[in-house]
N, C-alpha and C. Protein backbone atom coordinates (compact mmCIF):
# COMPACT_ATOMS: atom_id res chain seq x y z
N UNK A 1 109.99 86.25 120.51
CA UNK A 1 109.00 87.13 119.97
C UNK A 1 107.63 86.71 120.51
N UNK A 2 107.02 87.89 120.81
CA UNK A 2 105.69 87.09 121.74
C UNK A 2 104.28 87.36 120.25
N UNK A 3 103.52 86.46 120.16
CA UNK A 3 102.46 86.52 119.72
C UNK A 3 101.28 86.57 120.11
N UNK A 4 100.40 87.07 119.77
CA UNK A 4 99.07 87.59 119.78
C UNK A 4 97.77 86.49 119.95
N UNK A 5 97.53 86.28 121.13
CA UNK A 5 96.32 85.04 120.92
C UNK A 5 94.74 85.66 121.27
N UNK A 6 94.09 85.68 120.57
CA UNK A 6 93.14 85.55 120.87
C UNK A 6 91.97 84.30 121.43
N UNK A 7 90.99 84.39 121.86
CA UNK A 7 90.12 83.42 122.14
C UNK A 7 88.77 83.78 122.72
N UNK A 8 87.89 83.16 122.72
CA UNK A 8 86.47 83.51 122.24
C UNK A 8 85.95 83.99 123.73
N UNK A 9 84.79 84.71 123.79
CA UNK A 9 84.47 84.66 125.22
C UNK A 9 84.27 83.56 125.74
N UNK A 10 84.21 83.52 127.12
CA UNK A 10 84.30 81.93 127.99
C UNK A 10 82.86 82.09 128.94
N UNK A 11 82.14 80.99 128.99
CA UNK A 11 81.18 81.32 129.76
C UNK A 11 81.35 80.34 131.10
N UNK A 12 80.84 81.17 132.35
CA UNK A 12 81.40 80.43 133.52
C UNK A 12 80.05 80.15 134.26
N UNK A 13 79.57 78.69 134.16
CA UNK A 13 77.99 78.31 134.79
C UNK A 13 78.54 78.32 136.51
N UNK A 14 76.71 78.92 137.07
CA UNK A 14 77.65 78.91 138.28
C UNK A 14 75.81 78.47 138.71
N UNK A 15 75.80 78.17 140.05
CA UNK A 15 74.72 77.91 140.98
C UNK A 15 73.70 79.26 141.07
N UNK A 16 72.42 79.74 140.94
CA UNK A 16 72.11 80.85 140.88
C UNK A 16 71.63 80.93 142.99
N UNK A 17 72.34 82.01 142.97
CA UNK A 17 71.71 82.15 144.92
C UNK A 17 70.18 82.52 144.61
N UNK A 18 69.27 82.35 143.85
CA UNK A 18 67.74 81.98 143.96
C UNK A 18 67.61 80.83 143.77
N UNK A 19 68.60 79.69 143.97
CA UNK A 19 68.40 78.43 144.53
C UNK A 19 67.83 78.03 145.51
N UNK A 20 67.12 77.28 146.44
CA UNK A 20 66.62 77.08 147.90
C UNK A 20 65.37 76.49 147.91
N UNK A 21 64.33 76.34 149.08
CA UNK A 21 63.11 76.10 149.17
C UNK A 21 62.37 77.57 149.59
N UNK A 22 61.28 76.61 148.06
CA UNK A 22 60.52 77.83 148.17
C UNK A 22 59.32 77.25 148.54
N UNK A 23 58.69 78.16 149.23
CA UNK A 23 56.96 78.33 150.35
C UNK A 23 56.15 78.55 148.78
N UNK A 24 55.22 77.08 148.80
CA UNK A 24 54.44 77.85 147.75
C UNK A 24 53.05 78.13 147.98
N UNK A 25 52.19 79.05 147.02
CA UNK A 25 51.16 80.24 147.08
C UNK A 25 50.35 79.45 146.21
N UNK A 26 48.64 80.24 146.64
CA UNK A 26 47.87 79.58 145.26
C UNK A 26 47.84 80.04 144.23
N UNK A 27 48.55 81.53 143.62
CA UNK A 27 48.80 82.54 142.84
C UNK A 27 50.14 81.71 142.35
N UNK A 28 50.70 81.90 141.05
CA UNK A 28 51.81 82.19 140.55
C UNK A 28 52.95 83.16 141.34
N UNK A 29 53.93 82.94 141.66
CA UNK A 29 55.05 83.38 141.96
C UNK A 29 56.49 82.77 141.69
N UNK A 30 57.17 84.17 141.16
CA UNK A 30 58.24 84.08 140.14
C UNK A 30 59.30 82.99 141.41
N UNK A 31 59.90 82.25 140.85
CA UNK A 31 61.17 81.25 142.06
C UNK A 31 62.38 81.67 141.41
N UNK A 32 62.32 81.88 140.44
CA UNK A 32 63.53 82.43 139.64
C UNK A 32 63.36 83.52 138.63
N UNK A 33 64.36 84.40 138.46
CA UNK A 33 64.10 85.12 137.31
C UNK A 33 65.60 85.80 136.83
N UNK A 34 65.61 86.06 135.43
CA UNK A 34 67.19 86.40 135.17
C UNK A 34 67.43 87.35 134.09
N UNK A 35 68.26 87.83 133.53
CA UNK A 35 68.44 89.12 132.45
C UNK A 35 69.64 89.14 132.25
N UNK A 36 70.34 89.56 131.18
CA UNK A 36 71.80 89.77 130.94
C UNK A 36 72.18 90.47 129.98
N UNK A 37 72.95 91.64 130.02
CA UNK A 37 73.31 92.64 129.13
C UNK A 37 73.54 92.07 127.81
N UNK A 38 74.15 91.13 127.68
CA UNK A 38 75.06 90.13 126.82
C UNK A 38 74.37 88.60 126.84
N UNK A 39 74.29 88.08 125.76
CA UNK A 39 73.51 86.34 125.45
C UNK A 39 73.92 85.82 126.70
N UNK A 40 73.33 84.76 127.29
CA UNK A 40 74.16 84.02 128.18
C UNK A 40 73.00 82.29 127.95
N UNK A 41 73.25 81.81 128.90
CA UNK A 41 72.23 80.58 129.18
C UNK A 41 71.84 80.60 130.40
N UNK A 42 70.69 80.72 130.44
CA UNK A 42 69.82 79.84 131.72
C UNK A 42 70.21 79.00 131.35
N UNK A 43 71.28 77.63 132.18
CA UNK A 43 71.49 76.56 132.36
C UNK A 43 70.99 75.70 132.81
N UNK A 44 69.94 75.99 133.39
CA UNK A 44 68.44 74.79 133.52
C UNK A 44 67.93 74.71 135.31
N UNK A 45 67.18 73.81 135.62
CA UNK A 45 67.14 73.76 136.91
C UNK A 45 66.33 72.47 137.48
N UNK A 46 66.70 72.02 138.60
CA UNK A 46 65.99 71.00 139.16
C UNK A 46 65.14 71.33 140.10
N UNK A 47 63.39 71.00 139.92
CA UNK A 47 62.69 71.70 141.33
C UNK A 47 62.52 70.00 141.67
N UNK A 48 62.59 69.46 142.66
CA UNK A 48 62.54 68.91 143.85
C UNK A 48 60.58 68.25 144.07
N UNK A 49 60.19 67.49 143.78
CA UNK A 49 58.72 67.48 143.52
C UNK A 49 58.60 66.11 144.91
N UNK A 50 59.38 65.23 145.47
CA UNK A 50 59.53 64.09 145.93
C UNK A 50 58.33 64.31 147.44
N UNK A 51 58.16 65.74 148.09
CA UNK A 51 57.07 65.92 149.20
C UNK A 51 55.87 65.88 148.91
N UNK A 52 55.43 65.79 147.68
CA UNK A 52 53.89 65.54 146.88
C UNK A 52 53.07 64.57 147.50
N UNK A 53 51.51 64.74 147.86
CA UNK A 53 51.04 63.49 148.76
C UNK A 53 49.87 63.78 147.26
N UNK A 54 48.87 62.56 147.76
CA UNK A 54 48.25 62.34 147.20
C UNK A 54 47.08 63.60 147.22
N UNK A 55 46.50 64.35 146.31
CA UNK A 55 45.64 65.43 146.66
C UNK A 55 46.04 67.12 145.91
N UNK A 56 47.40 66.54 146.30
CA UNK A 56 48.50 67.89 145.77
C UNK A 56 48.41 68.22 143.94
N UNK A 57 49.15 69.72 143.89
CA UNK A 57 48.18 70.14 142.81
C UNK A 57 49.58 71.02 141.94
N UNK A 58 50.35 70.98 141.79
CA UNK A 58 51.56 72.26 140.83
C UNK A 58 51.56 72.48 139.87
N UNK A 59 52.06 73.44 139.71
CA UNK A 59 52.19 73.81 138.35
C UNK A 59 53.64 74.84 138.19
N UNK A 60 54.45 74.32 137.36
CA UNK A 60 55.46 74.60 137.44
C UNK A 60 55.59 75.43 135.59
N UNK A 61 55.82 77.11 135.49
CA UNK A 61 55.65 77.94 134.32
C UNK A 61 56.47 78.46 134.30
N UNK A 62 57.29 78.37 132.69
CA UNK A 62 58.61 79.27 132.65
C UNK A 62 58.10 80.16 131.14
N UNK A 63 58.80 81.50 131.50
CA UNK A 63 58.12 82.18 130.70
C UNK A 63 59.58 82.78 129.82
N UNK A 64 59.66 83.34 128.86
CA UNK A 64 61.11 84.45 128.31
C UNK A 64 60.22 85.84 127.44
N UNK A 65 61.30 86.50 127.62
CA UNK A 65 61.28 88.07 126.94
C UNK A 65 62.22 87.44 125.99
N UNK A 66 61.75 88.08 124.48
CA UNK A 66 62.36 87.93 123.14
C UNK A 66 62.64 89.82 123.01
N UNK A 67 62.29 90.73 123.37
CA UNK A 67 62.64 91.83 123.63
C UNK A 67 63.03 92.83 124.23
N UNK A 68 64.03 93.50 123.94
CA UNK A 68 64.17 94.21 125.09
C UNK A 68 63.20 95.02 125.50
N UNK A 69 62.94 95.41 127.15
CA UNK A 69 61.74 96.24 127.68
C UNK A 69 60.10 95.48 127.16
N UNK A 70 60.16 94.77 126.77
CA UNK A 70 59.03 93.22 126.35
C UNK A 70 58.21 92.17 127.70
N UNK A 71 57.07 92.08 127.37
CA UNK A 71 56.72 91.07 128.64
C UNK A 71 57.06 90.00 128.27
N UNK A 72 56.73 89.11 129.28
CA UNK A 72 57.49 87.61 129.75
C UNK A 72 55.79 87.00 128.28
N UNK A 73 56.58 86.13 127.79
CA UNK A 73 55.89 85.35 126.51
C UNK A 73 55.53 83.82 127.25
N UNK A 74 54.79 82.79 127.26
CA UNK A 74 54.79 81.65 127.95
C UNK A 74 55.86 80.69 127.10
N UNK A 75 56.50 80.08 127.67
CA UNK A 75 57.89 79.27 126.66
C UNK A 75 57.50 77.33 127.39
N UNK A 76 56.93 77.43 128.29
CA UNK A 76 56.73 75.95 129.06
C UNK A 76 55.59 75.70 130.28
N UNK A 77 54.65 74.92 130.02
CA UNK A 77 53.67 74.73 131.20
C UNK A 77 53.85 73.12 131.51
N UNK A 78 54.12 73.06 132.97
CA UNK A 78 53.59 71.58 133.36
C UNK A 78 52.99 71.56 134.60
N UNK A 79 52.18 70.75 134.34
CA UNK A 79 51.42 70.50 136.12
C UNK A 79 51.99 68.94 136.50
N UNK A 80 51.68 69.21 137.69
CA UNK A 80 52.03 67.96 138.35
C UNK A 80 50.84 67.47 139.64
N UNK A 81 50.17 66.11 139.30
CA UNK A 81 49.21 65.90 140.25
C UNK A 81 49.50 65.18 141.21
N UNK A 82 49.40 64.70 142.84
CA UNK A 82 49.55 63.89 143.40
C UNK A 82 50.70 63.18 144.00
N UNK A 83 51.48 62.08 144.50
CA UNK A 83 52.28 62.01 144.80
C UNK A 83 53.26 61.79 143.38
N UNK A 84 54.25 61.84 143.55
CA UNK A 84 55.32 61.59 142.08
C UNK A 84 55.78 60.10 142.30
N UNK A 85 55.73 59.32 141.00
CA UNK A 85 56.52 57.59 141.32
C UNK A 85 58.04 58.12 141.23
N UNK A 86 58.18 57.17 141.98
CA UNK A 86 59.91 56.81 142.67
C UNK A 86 60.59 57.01 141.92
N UNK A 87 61.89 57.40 141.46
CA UNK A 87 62.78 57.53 140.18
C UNK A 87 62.10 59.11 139.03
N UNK A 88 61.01 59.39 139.33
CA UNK A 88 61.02 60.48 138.88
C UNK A 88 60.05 61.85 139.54
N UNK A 89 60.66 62.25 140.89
CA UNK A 89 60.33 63.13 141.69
C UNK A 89 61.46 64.59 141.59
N UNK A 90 62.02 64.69 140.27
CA UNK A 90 62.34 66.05 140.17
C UNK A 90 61.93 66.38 139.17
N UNK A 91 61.34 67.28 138.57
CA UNK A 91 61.21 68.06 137.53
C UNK A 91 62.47 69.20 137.06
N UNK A 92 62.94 68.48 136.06
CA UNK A 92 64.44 69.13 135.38
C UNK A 92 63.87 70.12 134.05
N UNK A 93 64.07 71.72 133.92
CA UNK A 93 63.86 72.65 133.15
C UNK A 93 65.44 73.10 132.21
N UNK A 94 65.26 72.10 130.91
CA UNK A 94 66.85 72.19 129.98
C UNK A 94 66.89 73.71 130.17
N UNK A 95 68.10 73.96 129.58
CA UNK A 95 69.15 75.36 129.26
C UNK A 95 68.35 75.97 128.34
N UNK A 96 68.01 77.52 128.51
CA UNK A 96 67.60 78.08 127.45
C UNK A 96 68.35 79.38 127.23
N UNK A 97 68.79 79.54 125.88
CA UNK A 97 69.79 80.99 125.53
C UNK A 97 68.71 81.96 125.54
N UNK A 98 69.53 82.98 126.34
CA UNK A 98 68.67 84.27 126.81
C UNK A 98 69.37 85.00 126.55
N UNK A 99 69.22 87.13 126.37
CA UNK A 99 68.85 87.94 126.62
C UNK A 99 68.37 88.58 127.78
N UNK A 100 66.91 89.19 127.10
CA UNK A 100 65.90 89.61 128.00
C UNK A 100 65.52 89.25 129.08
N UNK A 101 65.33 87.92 129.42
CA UNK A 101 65.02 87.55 130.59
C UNK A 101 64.08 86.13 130.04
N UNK A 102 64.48 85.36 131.41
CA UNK A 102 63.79 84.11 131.74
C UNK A 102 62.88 84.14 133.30
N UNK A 103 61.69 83.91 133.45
CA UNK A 103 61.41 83.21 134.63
C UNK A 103 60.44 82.11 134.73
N UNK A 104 60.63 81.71 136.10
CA UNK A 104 60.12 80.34 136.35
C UNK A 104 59.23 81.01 137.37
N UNK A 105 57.90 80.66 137.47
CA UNK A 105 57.22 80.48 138.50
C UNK A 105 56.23 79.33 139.03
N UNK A 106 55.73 79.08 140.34
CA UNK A 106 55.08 77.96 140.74
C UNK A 106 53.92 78.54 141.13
N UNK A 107 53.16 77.62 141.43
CA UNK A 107 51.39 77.77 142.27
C UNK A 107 51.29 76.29 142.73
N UNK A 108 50.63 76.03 143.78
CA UNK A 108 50.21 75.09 144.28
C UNK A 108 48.45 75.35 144.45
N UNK A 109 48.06 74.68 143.82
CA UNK A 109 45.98 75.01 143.42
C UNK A 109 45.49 73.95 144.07
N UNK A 110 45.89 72.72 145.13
CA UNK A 110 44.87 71.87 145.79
C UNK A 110 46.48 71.12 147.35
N UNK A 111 45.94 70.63 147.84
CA UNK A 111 46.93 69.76 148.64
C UNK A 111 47.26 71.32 149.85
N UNK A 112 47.87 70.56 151.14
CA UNK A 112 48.52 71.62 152.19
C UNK A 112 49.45 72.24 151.19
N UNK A 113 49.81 73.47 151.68
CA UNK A 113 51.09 74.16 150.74
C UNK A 113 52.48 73.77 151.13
N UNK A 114 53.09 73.32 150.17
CA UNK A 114 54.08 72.58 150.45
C UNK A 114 55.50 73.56 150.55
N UNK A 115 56.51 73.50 150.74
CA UNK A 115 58.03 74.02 150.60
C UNK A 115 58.79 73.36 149.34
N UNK A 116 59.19 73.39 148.74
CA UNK A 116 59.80 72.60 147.44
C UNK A 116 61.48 73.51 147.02
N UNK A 117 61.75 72.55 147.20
CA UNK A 117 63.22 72.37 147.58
C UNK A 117 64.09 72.80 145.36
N UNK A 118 64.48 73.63 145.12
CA UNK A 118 64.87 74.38 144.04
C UNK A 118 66.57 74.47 143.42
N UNK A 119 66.74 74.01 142.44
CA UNK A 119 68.73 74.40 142.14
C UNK A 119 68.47 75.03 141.03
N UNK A 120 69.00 76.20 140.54
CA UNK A 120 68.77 76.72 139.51
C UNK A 120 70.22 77.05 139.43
N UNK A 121 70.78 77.05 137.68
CA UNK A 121 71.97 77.59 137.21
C UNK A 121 72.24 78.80 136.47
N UNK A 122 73.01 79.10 136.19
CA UNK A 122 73.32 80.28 134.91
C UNK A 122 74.90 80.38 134.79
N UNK A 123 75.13 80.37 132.92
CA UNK A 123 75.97 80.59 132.53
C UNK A 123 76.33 81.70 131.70
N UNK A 124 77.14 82.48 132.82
CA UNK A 124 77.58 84.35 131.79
C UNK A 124 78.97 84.63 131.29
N UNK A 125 79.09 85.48 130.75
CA UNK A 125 80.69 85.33 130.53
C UNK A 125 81.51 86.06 131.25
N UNK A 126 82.73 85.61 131.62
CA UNK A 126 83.25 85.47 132.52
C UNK A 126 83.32 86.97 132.82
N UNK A 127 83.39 88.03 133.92
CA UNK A 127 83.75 88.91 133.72
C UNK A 127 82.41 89.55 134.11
N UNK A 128 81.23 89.10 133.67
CA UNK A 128 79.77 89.56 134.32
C UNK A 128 79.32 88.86 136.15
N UNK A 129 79.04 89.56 136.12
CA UNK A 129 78.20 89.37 137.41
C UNK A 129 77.40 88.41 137.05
């Protein structure tokens, strides 16, 4: 006799392809950004800070929509001055449960403009894009 199983949705974290190095601007520009019909997690991300010389200037801003059709709300600001000490040259952004949307954007405001090297994740359920 066969029985009936159910089980919960499954969420499958995967690498987001807006992973890479990004060219940065003296303006804000989005490096990541995300949305999902259904809850999911921004699963976090590592930006890469280790090419920083002394002079250099970032600022690294993640923003979320709490509504649908809603602007981006500020959720995290950090700057970063100068070269980074040894053992802590990435800047890691935890998992945040989303909706509406998450993004991350950078500016570089002093120093040559650097390339900064980016891994970003996301976890949807299985079955979504």
């Amino acid at each position: 006799m066969a029985h009936a199983i159910t089980s919960p949705p499954m969420l499958r974290i995967k690498r987001s392809t807006q992973s890479g190095s990004k060219g940065m601007t003296a303006a804000y520009a989005a490096v990541y950004e995300e949305s999902c019909s259904l809850a999911y997690y921004f699963a976090g991300a590592k930006i890469v800070l280790s090419g920083m010389q002394a002079g250099d200037d970032v600022d690294v801003r993640v923003r979320v929509k709490v509504t649908s059709g809603g602007s981006y709300i500020a959720y995290d600001h950090t700057n970063y001055t100068d070269a980074q000490p040894a053992g802590h040259q990435v800047c890691y952004i935890t998992p945040i449960p989303d909706v509406y949307g998450v993004e991350i954007a950078m500016r570089q405001t002093a120093g040559v403009l650097l390339n900064i090297d980016t891994e970003f994740f996301d976890a949807k359920r299985i079955g979504l894009a």
